[in-house]
Protein backbone atom coordinates (compact mmCIF):
# COMPACT_ATOMS: atom_id res chain seq x y z
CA UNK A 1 0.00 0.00 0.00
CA UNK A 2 1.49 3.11 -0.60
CA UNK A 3 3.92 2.03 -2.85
CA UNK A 4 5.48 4.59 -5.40
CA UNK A 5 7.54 4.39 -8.50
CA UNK A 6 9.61 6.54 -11.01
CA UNK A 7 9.40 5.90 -14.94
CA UNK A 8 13.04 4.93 -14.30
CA UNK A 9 12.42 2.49 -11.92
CA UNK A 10 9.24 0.71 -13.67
CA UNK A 11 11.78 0.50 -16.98
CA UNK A 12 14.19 -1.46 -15.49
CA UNK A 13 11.32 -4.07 -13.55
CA UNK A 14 9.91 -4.29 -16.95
CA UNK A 15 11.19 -5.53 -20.76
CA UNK A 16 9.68 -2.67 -22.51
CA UNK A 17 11.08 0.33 -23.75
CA UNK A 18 11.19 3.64 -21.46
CA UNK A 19 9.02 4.97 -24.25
CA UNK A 20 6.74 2.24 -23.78
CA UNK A 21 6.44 2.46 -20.72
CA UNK A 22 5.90 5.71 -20.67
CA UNK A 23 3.23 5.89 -23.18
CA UNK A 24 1.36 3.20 -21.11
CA UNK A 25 1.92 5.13 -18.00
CA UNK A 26 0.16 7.83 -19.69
CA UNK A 27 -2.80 6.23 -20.55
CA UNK A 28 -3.46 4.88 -16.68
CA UNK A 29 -2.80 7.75 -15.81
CA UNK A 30 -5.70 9.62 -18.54
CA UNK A 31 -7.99 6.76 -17.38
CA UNK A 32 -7.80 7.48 -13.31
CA UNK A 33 -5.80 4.21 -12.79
CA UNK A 34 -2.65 5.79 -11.81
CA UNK A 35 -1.64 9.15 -10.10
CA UNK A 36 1.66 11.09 -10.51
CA UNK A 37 3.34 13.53 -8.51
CA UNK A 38 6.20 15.25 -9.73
CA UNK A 39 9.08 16.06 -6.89
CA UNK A 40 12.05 18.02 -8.35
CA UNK A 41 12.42 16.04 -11.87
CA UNK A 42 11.21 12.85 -10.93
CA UNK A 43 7.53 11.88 -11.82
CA UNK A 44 6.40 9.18 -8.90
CA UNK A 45 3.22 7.43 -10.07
CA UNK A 46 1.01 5.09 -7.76
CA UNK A 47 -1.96 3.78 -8.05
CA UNK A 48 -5.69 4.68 -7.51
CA UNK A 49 -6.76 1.87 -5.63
CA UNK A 50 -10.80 2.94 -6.24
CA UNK A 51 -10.26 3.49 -9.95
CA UNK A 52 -8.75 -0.30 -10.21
CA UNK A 53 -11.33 -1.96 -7.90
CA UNK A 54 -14.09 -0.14 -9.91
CA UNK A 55 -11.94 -1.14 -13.29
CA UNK A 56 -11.80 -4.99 -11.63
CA UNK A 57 -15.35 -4.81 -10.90
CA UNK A 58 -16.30 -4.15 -14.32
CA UNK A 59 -14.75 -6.86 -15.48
CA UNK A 60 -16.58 -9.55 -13.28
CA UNK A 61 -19.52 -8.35 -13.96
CA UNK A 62 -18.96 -8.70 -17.96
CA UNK A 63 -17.68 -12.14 -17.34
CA UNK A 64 -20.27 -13.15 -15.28
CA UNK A 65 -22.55 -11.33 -17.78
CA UNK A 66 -21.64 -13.99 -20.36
């Protein structure tokens, strides 16, 4: 809980690109999954813990839907 993160240290967790990761980050972010707070030049980004339960919740409800 709590937990923060820098574009630099989701790159090197991840295989993609910093640009791809970036560009993803940016679209949580747009959709309310993610927040980011810049401190001096570094962007931290955590997550919305509402937005991805509601997100989740969507989901089992289409699948259970079907």
């Amino acid at each position: 809980p709590g937990e923060r993160l820098t574009v630099g240290q989701i790159v090197a967790a991840s295989t993609l690109s910093r640009s791809a990761v970036a560009h993803h980050l940016k679209v949580l972010r747009e959709a309310g999954v993610l927040h980011a707070e810049k401190v001096g030049k570094e962007v931290w980004y955590r997550t919305a813990p509402d937005a991805v339960r509601t997100g989740l919740a969507s989901v089992l409800a289409y699948l259970q839907d079907m």
